[in-house]
Protein backbone atom coordinates (compact mmCIF):
# COMPACT_ATOMS: atom_id res chain seq x y z
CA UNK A 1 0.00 0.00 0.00
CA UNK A 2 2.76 2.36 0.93
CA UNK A 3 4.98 1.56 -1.99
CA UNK A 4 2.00 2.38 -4.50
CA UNK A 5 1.46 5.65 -2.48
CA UNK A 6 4.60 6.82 -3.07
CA UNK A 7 5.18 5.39 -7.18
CA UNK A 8 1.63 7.54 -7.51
CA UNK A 9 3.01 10.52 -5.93
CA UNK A 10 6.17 10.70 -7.98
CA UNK A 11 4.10 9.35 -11.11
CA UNK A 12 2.28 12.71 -10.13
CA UNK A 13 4.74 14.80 -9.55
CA UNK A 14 6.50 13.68 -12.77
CA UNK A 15 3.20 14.68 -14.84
CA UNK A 16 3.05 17.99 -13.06
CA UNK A 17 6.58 18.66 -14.09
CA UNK A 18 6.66 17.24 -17.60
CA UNK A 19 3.68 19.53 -18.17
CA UNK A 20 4.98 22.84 -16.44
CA UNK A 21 8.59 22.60 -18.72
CA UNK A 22 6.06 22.47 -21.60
CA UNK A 23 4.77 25.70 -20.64
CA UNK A 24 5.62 28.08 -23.08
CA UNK A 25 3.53 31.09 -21.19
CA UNK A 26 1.91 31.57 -17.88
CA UNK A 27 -0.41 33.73 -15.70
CA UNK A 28 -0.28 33.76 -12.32
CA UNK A 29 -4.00 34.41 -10.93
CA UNK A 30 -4.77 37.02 -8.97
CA UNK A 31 -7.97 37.76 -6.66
CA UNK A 32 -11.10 38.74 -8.83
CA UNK A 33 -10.04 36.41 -11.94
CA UNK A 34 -12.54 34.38 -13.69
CA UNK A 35 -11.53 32.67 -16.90
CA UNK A 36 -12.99 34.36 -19.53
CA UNK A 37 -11.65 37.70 -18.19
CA UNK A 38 -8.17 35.69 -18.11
CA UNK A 39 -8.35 34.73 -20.81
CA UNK A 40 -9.34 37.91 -23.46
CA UNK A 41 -6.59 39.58 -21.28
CA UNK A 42 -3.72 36.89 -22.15
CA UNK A 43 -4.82 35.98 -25.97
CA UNK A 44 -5.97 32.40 -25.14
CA UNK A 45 -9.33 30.60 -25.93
CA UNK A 46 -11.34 29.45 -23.22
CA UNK A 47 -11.29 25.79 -25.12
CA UNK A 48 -7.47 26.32 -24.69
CA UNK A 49 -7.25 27.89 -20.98
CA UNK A 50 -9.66 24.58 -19.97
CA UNK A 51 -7.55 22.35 -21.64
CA UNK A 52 -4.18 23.41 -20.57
CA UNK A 53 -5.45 23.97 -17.27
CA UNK A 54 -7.71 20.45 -16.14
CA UNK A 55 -7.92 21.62 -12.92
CA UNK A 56 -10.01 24.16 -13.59
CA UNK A 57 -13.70 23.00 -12.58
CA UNK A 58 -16.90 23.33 -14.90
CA UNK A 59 -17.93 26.68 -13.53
CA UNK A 60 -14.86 28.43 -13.07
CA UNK A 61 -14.84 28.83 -9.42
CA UNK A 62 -11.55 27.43 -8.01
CA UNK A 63 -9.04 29.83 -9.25
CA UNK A 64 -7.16 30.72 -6.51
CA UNK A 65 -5.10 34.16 -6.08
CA UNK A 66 -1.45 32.89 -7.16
CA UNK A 67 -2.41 30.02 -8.92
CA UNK A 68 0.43 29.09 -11.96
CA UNK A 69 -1.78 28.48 -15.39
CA UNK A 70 -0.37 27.28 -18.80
CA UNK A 71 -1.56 29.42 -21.74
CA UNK A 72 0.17 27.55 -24.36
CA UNK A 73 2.53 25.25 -25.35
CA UNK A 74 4.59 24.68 -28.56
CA UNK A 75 2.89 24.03 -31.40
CA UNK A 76 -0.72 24.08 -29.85
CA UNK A 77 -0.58 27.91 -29.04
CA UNK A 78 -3.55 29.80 -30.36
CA UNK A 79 -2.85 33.70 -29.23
CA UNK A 80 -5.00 34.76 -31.85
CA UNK A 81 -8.55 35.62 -30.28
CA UNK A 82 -12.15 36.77 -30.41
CA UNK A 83 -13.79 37.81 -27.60
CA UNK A 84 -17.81 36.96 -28.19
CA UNK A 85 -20.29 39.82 -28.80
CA UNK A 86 -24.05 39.70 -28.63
CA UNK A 87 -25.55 38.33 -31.73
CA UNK A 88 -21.97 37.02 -33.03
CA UNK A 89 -22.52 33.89 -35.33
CA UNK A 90 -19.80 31.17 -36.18
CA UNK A 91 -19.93 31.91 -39.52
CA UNK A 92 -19.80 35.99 -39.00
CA UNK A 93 -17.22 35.49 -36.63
CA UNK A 94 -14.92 33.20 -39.53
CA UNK A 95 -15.66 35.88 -41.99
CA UNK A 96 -14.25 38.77 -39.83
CA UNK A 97 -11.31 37.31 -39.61
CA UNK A 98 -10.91 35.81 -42.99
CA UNK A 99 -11.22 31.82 -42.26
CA UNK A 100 -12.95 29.23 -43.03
CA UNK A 101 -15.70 27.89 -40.26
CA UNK A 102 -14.54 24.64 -40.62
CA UNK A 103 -11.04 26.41 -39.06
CA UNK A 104 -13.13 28.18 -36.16
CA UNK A 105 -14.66 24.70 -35.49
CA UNK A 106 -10.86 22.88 -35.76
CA UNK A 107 -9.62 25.36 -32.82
CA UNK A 108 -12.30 25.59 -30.83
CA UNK A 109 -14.09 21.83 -30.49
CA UNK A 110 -16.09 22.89 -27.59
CA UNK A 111 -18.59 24.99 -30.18
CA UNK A 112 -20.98 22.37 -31.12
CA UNK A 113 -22.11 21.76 -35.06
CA UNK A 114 -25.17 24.30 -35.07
CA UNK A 115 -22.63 26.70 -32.88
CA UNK A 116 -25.56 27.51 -30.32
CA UNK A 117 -23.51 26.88 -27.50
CA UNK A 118 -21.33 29.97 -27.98
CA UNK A 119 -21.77 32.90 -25.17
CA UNK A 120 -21.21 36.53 -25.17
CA UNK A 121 -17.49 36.71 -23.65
CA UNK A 122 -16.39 33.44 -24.45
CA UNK A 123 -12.99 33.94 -26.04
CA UNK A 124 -12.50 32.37 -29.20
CA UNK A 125 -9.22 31.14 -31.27
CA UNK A 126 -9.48 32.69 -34.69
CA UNK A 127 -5.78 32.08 -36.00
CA UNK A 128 -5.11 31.53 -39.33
CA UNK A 129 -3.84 28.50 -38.94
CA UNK A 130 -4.71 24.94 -36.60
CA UNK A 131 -3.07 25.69 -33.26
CA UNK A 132 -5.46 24.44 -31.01
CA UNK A 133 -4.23 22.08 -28.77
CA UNK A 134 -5.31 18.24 -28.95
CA UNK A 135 -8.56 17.30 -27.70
CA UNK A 136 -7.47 15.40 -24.12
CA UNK A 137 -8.20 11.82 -24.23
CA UNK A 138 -12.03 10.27 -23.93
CA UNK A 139 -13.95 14.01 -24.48
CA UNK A 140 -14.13 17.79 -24.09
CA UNK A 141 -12.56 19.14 -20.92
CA UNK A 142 -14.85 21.00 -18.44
CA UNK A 143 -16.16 23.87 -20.01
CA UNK A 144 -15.42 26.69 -18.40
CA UNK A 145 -19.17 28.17 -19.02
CA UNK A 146 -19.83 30.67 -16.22
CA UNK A 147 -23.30 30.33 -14.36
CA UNK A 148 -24.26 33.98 -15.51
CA UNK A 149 -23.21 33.08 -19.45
CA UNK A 150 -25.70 34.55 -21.81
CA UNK A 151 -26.30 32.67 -25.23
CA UNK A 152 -24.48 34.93 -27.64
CA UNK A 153 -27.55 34.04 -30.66
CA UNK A 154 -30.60 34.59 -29.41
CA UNK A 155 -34.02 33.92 -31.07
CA UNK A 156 -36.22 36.74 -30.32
CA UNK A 157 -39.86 34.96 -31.88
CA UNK A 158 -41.48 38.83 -32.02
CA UNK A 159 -38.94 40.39 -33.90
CA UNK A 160 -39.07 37.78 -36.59
């Protein structure tokens, strides 16, 4: 029992290290942070900020005032962003920034295929390019979809 306690806890602290060298930037939290605000600051997509960061819980709610998070690593670095506006589409939101959708969908897999999960403030990667990093094994990481999140498309029947 002891032996496995211990191979865990350096097979743990191995992962934590192996991970932090392949930090290429940071951001050290500070009180008041949520992740969306984190992230539009520091040019990284909330798919990317959850991903990097697994420890962050579904809601956002256990950052903790100096807190190390990973922004990006080589090669999977998006620092190319969009922060979502009311009434922003996928496909307006491609066209702005001259790419394809099927692009905006490659670097940010948490948007589902009718893109009606997307919320004013979210913070999209819109790079030119697929940076985003790999989807972690099994499924989507927590989203990081704050309780007060308002849909950023919103069907308003009387104006229609």
């Amino acid at each position: 029992m002891l032996l496995s306690s211990i191979v865990a806890l350096i097979f743990s602290s191995a992962v934590v290290s192996v991970s932090a060298q392949s930090c290429m930037r940071t951001y050290t939290v500070e009180s008041g942070d949520v992740c969306d605000g984190i992230s539009a600051a520091q040019n990284v997509s909330t798919y990317q900020l959850a991903v990097l960061n697994p420890s962050i819980n579904a809601g956002c709610t256990n950052l903790m005032p100096g807190q190390v998070l990973c922004l990006g690593t080589p090669g999977d670095d998006c620092n190319t962003t969009y922060v979502v506006e009311p009434n922003d589409t996928c496909d307006e939101v491609a066209a702005a920034h001259k790419i394809d959708p099927s692009l905006l969908y490659h670097n940010n897999p948490q948007l589902d295929a009718k893109c009606d999960n997307m919320y004013i403030g979210e913070v999209l990667c819109v790079a030119p390019t697929g940076v985003a990093p790999p989807l972690p094994t099994g499924s989507l990481p927590a989203t990081t979809i704050p309780t007060t999140a308002l849909p950023a498309k919103t069907d308003i029947p009387w104006c229609n």
